[in-house]
N, C-alpha and C. Protein backbone atom coordinates (compact mmCIF):
# COMPACT_ATOMS: atom_id res chain seq x y z
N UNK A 1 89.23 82.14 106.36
CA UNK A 1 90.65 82.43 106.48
C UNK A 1 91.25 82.54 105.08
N UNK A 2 92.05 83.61 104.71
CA UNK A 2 91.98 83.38 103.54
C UNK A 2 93.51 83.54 103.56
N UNK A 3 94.06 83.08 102.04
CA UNK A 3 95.53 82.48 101.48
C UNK A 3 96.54 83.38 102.42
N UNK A 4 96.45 84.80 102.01
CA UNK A 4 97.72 85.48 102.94
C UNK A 4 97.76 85.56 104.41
N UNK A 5 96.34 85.26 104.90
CA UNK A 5 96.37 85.02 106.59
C UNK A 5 96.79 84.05 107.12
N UNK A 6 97.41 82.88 106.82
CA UNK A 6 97.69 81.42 107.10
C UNK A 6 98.43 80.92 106.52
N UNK A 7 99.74 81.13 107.08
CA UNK A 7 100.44 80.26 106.29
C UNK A 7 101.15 79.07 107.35
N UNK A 8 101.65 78.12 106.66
CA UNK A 8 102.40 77.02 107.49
C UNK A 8 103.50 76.74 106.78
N UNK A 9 104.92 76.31 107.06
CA UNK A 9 106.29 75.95 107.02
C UNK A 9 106.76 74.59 107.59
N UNK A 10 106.66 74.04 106.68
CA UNK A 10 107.40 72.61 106.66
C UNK A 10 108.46 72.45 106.22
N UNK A 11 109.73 72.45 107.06
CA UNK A 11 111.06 72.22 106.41
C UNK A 11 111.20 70.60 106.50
N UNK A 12 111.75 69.62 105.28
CA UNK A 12 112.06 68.61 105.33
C UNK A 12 113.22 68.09 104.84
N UNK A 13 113.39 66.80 105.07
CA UNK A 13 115.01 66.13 105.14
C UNK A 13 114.50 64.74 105.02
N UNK A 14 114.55 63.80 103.93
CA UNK A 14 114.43 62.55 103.63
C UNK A 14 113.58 61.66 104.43
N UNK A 15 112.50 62.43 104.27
CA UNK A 15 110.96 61.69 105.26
C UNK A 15 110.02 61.18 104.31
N UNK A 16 110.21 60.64 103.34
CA UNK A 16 109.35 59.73 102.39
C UNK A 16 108.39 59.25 103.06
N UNK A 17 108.67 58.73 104.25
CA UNK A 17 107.80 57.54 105.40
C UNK A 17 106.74 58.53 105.91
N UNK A 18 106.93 59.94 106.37
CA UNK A 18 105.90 60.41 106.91
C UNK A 18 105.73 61.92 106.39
N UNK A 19 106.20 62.54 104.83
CA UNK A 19 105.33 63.81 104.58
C UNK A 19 104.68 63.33 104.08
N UNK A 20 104.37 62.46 103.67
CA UNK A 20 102.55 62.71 103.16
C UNK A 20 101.72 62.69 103.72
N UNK A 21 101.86 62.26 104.92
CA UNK A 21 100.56 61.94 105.79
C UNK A 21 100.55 63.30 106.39
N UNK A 22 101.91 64.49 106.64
CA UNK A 22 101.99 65.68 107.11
C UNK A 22 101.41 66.51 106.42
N UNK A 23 101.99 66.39 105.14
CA UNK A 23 101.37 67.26 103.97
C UNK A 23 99.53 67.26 103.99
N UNK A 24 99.10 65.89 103.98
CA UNK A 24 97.52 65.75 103.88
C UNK A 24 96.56 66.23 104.94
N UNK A 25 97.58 66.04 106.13
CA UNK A 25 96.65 66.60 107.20
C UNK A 25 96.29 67.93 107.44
N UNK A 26 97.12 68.85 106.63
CA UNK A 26 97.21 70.26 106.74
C UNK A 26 96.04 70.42 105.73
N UNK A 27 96.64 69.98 104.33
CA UNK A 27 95.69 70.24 102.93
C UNK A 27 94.46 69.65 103.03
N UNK A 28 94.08 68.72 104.14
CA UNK A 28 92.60 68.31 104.56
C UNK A 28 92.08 68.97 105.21
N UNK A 29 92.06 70.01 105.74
CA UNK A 29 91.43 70.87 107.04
C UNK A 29 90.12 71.67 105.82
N UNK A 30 89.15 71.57 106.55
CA UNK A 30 87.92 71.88 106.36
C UNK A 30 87.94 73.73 105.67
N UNK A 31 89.24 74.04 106.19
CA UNK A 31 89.34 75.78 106.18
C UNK A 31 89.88 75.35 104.83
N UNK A 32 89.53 76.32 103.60
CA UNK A 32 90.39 76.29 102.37
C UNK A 32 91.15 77.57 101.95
N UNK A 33 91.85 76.84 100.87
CA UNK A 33 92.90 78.51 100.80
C UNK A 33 93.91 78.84 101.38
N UNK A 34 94.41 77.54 102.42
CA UNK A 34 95.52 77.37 103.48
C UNK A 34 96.83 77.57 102.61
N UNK A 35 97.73 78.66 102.76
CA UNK A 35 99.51 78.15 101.58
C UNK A 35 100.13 77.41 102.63
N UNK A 36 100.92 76.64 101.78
CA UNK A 36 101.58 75.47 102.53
C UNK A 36 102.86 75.61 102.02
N UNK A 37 104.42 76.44 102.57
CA UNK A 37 105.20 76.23 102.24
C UNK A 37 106.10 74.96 102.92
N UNK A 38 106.94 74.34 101.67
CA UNK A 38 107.54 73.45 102.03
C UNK A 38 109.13 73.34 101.45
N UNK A 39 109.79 73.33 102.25
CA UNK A 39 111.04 73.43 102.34
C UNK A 39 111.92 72.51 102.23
N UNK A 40 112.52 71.89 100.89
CA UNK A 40 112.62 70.53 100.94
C UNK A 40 114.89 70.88 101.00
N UNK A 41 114.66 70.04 102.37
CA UNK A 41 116.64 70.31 102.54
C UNK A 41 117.40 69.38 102.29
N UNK A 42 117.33 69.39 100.73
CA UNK A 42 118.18 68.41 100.14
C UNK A 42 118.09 67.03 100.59
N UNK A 43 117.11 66.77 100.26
CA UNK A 43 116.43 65.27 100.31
C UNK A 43 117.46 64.49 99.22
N UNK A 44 117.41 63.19 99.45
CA UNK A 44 118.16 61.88 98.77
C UNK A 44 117.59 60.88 98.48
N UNK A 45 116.18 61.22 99.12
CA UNK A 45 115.28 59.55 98.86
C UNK A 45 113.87 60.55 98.05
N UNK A 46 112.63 59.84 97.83
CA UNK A 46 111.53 60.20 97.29
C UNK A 46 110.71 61.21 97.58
N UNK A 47 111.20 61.80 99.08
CA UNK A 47 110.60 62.98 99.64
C UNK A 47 110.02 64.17 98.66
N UNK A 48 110.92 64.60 98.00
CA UNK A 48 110.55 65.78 96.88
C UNK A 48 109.79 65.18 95.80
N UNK A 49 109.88 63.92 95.51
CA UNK A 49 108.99 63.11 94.21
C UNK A 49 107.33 63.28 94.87
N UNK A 50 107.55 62.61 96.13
CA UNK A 50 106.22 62.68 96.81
C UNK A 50 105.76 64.25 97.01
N UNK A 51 106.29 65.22 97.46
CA UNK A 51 105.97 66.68 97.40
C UNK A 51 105.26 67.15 96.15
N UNK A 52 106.41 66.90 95.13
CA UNK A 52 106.39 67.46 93.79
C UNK A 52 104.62 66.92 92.93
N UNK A 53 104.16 65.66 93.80
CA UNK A 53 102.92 65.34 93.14
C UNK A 53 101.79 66.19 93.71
N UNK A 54 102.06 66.82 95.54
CA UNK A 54 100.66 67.75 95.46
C UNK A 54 101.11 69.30 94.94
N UNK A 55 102.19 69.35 94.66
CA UNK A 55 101.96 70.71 93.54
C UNK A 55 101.69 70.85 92.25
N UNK A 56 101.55 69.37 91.58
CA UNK A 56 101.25 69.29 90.19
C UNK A 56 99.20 69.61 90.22
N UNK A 57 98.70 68.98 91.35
CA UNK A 57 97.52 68.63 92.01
C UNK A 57 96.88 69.94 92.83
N UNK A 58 98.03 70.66 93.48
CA UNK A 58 97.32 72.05 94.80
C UNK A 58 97.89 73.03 94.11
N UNK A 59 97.33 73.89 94.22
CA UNK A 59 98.36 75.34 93.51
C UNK A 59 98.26 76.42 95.02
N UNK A 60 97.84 75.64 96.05
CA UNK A 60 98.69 76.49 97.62
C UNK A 60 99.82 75.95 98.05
N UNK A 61 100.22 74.88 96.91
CA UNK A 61 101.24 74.15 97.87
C UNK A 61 102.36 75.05 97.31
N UNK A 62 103.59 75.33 97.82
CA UNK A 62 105.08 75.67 97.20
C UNK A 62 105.77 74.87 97.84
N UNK A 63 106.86 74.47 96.69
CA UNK A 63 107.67 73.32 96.91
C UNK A 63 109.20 73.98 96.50
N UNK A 64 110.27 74.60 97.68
CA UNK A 64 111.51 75.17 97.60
C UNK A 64 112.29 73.85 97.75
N UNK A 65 113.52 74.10 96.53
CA UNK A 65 114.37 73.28 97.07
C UNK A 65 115.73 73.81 97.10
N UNK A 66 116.52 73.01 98.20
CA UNK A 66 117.63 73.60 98.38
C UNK A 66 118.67 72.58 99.43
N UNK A 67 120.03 73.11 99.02
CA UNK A 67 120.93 72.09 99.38
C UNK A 67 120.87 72.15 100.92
N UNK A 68 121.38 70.84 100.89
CA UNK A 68 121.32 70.42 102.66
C UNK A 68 122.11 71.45 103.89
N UNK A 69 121.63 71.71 104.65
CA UNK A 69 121.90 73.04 105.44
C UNK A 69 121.54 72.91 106.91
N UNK A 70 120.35 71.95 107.04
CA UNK A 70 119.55 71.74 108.49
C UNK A 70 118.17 73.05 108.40
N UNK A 71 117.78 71.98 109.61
CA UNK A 71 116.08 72.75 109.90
C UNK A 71 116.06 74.27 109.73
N UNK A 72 116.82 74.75 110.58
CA UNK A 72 116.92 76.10 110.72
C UNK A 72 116.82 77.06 109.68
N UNK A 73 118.21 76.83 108.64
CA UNK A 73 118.00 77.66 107.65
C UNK A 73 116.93 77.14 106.71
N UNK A 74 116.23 75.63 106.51
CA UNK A 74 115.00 75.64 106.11
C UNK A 74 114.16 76.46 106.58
N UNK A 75 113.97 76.89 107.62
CA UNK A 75 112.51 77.33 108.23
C UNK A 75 113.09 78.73 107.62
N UNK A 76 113.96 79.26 107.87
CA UNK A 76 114.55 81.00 107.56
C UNK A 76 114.07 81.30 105.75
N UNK A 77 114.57 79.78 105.57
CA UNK A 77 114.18 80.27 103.92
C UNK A 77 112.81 80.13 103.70
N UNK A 78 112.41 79.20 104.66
CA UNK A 78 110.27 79.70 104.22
C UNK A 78 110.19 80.95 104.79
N UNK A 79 110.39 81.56 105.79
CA UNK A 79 110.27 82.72 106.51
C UNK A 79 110.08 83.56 105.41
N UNK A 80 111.64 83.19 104.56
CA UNK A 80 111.67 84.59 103.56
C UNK A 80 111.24 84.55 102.71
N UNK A 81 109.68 83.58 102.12
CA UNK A 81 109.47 83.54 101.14
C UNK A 81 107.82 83.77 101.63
N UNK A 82 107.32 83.81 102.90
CA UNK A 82 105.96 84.14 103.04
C UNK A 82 105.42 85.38 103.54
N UNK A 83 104.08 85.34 103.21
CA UNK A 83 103.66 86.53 103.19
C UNK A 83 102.34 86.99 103.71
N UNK A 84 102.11 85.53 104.85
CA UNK A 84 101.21 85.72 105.40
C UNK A 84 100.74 86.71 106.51
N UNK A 85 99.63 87.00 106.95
CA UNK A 85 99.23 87.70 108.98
C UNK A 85 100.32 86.73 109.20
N UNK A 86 99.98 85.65 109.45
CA UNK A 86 99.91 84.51 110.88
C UNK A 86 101.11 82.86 110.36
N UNK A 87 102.09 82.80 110.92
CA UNK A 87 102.92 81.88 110.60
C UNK A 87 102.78 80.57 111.57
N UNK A 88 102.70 79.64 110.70
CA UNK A 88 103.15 78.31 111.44
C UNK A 88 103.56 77.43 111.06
N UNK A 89 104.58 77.02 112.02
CA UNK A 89 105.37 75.49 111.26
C UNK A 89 105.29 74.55 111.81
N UNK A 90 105.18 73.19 111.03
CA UNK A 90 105.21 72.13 111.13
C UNK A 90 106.72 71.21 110.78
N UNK A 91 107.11 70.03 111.72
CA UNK A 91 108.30 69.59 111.04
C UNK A 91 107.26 68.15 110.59
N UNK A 92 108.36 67.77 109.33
CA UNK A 92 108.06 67.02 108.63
C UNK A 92 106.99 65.35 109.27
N UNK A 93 107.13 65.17 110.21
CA UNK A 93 106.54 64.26 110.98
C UNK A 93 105.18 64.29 111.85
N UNK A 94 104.88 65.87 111.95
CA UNK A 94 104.34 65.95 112.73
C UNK A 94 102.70 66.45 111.69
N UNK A 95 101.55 65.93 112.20
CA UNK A 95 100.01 66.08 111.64
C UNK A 95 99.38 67.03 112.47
N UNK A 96 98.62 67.73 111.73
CA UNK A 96 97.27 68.46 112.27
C UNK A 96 95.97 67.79 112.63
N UNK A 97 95.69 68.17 113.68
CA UNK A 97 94.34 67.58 113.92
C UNK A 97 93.34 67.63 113.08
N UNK A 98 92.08 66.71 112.93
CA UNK A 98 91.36 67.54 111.78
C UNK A 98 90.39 68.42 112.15
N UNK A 99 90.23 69.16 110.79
CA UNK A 99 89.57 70.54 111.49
C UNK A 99 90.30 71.45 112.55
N UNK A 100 91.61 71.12 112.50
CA UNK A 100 92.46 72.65 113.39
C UNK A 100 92.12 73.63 113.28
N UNK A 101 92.31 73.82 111.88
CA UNK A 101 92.69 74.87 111.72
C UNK A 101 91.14 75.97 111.68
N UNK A 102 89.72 75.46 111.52
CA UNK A 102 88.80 75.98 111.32
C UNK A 102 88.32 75.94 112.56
N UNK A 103 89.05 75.06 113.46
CA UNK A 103 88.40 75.52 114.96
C UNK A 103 89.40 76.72 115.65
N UNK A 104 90.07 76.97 115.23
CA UNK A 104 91.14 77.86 115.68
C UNK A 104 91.24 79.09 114.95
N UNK A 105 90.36 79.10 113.91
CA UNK A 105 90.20 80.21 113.52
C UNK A 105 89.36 81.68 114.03
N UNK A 106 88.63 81.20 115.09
CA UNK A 106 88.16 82.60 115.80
C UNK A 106 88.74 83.35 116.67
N UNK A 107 90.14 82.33 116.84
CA UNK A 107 91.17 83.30 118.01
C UNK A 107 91.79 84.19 117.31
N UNK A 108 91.84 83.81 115.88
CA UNK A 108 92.88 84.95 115.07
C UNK A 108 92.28 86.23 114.62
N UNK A 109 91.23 86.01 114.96
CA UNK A 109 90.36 87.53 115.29
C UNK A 109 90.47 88.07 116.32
N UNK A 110 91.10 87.71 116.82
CA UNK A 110 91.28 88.75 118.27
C UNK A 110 92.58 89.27 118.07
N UNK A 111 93.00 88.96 117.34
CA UNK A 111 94.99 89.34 116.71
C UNK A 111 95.39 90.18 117.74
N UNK A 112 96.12 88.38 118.58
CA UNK A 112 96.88 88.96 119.22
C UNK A 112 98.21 88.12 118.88
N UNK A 113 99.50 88.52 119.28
CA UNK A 113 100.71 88.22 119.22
C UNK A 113 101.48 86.53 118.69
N UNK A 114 100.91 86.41 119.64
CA UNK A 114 101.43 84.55 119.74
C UNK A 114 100.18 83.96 120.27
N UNK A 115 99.91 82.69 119.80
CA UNK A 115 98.99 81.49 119.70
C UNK A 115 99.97 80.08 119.80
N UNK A 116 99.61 79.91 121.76
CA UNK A 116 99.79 78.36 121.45
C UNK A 116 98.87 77.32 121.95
N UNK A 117 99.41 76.18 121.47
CA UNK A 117 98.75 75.60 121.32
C UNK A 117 98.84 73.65 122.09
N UNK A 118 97.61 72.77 122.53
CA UNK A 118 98.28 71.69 123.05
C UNK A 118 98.92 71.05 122.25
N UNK A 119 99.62 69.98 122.19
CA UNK A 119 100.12 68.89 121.16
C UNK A 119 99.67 67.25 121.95
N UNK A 120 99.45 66.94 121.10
CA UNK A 120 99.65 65.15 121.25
C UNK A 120 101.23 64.51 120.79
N UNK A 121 101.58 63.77 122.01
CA UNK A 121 103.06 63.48 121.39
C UNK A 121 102.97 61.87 121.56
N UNK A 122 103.22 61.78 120.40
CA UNK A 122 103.21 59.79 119.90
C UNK A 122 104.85 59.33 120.08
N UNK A 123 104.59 58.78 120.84
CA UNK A 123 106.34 58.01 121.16
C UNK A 123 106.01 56.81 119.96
N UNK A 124 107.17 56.22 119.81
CA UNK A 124 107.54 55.02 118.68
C UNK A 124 107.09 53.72 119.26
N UNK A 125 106.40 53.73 120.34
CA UNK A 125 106.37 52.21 120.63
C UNK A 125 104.54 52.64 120.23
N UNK A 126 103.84 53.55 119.99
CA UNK A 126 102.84 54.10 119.73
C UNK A 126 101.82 54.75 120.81
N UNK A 127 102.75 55.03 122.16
CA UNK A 127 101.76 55.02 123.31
C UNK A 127 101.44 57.13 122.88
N UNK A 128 100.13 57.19 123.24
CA UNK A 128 99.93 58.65 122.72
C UNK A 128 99.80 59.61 124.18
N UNK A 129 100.30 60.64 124.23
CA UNK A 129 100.66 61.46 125.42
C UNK A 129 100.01 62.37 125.05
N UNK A 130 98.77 63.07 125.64
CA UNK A 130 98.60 64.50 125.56
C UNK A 130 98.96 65.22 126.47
N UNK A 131 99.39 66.31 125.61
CA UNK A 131 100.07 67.58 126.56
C UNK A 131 99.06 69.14 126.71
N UNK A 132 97.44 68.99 127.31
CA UNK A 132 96.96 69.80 127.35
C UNK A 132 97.57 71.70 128.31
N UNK A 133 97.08 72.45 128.11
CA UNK A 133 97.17 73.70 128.15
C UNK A 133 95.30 74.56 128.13
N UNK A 134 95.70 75.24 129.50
CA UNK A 134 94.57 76.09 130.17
C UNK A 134 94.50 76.95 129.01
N UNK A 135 92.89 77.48 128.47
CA UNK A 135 92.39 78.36 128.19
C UNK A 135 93.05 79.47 128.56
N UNK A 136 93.55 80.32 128.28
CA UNK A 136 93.23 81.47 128.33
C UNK A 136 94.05 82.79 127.77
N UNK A 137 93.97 83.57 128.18
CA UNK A 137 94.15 85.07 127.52
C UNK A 137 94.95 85.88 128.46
N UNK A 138 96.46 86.00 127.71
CA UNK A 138 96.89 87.15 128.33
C UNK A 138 97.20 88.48 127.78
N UNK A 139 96.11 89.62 128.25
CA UNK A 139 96.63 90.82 127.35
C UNK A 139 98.22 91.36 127.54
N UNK A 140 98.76 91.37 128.69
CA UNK A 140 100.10 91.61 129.05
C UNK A 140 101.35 90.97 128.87
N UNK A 141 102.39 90.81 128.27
CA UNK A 141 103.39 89.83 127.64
C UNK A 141 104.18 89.58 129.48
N UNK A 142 104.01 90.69 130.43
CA UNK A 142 104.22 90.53 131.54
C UNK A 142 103.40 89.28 132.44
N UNK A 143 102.57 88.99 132.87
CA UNK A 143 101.73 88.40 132.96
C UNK A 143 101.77 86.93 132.68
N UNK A 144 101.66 87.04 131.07
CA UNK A 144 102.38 85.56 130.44
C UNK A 144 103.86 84.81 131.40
N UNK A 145 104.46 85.97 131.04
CA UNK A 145 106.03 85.71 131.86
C UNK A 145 106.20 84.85 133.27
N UNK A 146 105.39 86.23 133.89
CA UNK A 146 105.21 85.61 135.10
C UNK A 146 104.19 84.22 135.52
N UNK A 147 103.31 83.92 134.80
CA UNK A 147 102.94 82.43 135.01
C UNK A 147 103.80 81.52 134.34
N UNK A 148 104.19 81.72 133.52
CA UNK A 148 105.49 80.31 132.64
C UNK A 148 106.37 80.25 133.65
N UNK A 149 106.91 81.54 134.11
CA UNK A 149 107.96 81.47 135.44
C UNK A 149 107.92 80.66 136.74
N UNK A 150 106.61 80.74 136.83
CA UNK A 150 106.00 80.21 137.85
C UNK A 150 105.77 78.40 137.79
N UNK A 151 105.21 78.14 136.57
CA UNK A 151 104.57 76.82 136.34
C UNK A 151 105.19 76.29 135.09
N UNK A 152 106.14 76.55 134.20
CA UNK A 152 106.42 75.95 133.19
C UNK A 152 105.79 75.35 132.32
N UNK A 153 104.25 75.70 132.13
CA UNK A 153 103.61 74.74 131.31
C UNK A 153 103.17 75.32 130.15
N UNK A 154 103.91 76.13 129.26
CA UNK A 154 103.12 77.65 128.51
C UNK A 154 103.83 76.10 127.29
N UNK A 155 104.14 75.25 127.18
CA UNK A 155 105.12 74.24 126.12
C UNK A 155 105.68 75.69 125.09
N UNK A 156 106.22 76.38 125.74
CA UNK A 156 107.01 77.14 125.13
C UNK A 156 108.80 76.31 124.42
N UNK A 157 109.01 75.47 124.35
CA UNK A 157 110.08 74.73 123.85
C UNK A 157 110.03 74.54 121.95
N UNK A 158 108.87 74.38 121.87
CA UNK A 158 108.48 74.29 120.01
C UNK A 158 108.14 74.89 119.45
N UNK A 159 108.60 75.44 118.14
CA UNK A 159 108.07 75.86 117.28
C UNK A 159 106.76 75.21 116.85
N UNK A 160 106.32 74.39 116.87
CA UNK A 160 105.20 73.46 116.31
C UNK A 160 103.68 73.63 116.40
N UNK A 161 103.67 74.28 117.94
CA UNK A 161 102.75 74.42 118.29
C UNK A 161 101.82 76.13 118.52
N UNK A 162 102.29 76.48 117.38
CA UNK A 162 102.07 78.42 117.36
C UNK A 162 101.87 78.97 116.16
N UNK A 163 101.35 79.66 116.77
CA UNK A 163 100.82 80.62 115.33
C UNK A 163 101.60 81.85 115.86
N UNK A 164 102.12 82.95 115.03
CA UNK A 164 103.25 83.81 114.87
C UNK A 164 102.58 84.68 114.25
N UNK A 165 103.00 86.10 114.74
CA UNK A 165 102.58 86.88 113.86
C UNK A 165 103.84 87.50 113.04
N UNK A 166 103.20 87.53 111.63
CA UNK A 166 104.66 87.63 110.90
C UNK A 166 105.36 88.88 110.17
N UNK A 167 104.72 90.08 110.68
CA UNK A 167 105.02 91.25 110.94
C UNK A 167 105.73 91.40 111.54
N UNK A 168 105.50 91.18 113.15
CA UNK A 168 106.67 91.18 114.24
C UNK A 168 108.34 90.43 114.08
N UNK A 169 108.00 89.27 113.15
CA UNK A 169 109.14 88.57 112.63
C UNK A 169 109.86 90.00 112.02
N UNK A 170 109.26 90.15 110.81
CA UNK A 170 110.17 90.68 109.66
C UNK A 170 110.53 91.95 110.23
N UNK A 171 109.50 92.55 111.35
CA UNK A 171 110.42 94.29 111.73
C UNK A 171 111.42 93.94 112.38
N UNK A 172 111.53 92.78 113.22
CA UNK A 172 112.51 92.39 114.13
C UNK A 172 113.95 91.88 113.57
N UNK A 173 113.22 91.01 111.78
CA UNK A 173 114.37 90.37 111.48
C UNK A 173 114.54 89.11 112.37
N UNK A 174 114.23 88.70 112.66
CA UNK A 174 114.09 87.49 113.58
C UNK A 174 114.06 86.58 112.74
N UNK A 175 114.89 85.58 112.88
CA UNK A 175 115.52 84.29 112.09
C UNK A 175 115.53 83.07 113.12
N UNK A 176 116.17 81.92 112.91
CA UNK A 176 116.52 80.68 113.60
C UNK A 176 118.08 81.06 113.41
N UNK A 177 118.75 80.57 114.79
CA UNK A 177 119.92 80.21 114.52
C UNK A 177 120.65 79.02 114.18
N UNK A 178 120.95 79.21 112.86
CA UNK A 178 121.44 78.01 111.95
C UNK A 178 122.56 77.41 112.31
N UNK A 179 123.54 78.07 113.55
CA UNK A 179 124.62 77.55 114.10
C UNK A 179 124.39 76.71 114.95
N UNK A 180 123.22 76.27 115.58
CA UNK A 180 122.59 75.61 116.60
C UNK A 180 121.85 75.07 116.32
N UNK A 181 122.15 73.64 116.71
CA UNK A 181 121.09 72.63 115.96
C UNK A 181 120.74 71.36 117.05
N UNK A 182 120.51 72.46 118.30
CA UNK A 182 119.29 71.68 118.72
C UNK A 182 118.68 72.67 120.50
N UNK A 183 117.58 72.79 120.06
CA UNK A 183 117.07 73.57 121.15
C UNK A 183 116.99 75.36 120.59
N UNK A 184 117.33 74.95 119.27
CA UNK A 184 117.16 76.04 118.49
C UNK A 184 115.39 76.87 118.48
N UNK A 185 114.33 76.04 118.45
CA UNK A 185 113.04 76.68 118.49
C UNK A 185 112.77 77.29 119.48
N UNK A 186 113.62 76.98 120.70
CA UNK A 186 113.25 77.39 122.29
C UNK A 186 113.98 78.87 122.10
N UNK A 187 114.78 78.51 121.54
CA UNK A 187 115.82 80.13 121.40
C UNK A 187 115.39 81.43 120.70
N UNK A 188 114.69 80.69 119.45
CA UNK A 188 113.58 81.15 118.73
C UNK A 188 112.42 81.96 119.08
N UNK A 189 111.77 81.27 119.89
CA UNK A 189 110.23 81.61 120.84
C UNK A 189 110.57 82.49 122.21
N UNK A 190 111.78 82.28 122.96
CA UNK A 190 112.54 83.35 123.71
C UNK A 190 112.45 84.76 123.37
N UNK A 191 113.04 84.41 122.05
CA UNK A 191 113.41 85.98 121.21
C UNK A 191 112.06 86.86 120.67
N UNK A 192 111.17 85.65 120.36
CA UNK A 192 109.75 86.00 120.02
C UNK A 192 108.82 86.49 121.23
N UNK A 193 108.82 86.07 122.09
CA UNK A 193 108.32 86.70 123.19
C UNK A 193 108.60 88.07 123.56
N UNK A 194 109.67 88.44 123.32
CA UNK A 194 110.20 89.48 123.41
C UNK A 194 109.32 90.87 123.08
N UNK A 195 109.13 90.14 121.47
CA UNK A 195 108.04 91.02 120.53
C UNK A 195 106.92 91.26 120.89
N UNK A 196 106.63 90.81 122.00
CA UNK A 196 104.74 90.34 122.00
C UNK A 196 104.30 91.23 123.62
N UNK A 197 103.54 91.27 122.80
CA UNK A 197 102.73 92.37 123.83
C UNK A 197 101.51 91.44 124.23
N UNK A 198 100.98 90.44 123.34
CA UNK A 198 99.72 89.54 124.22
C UNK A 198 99.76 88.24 123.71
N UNK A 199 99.84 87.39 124.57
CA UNK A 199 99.75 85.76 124.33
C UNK A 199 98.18 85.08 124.56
């Protein structure tokens, strides 16, 4: 996989406590050559100190900074600064499995549209929830539709869990809406579906 095929977007906001462990899990994946943009939204605590040390250290990492604004226009401003095939974001809390990304790399040979994906979701008292998702392949964006319609289980609600193709972004112009700040990724992936001809 190489640097311009893969990229990932981390917008953050005063998470000292958990980007590094976000940051490492990405920059540990067995696949090398991964860019890692990171979007730092006017942090107040050590967040950017802690950033600022794996770019002295990675030269895939980029480290934007910029005044406080919310997630949204973070993610818009990595948007507009990458230049990968294949987009994905991470929020500041959330880790990659290890080896994701090199086990997931033979679907992006089949380049198709949108890639999602299961998640594990860790509640705070630490109990761990997986949220698995069926195999499979839809060549028709119709198709897709009509089973999410049907069964709701496509976890179409996050950005988190997808790979994007980022062509379709930029002809579309397709952004986050920064006026909306919450349920904004669902609104996002709506609009993205739109684009897609195979899930």
């Amino acid at each position: 996989m190489k640097t311009s095929d893969s990229i990932v977007i981390i917008p953050t906001y005063n998470r000292k406590a958990t980007i590094e462990k976000s940051v490492s899990s990405v920059l540990n994946q067995t696949v090398s050559n991964i860019e890692l943009i990171i979007v730092d939204d006017g942090s107040e605590d050590k967040t950017t100190v802690i950033i600022s040390e794996y770019c002295l250290n990675t030269e895939n990492v980029k480290l934007y900074l910029r005044e406080h604004k919310g997630a949204s226009g973070a993610r818009n401003f990595g948007l507009d600064k990458a230049k990968g095939k294949y987009i994905a974001f991470m929020d500041c809390d959330d880790n990659l499995f290890e080896n994701f990304l090199n086990i997931s790399r033979p679907l992006l040979e089949k380049n198709l549209d949108l890639y999602i994906f299961g998640i594990e979701r860790i509640y705070l008292s630490g109990i761990r929830e997986p949220w698995t998702l069926i195999d499979i392949e839809y060549p028709c964006i119709g198709e897709f539709a009509d089973d999410y319609i049907r069964t709701r289980r496509a976890l179409m609600y996050s950005n988190c869990n997808k790979f994007y193709r980022r062509s379709s972004i930029e002809k579309a112009g397709l952004r986050f809406d920064e006026n909306i700040h919450f349920g904004e990724d669902r609104i996002f992936n709506y609009r993205y579906l739109l684009l897609c001809k195979s899930v």
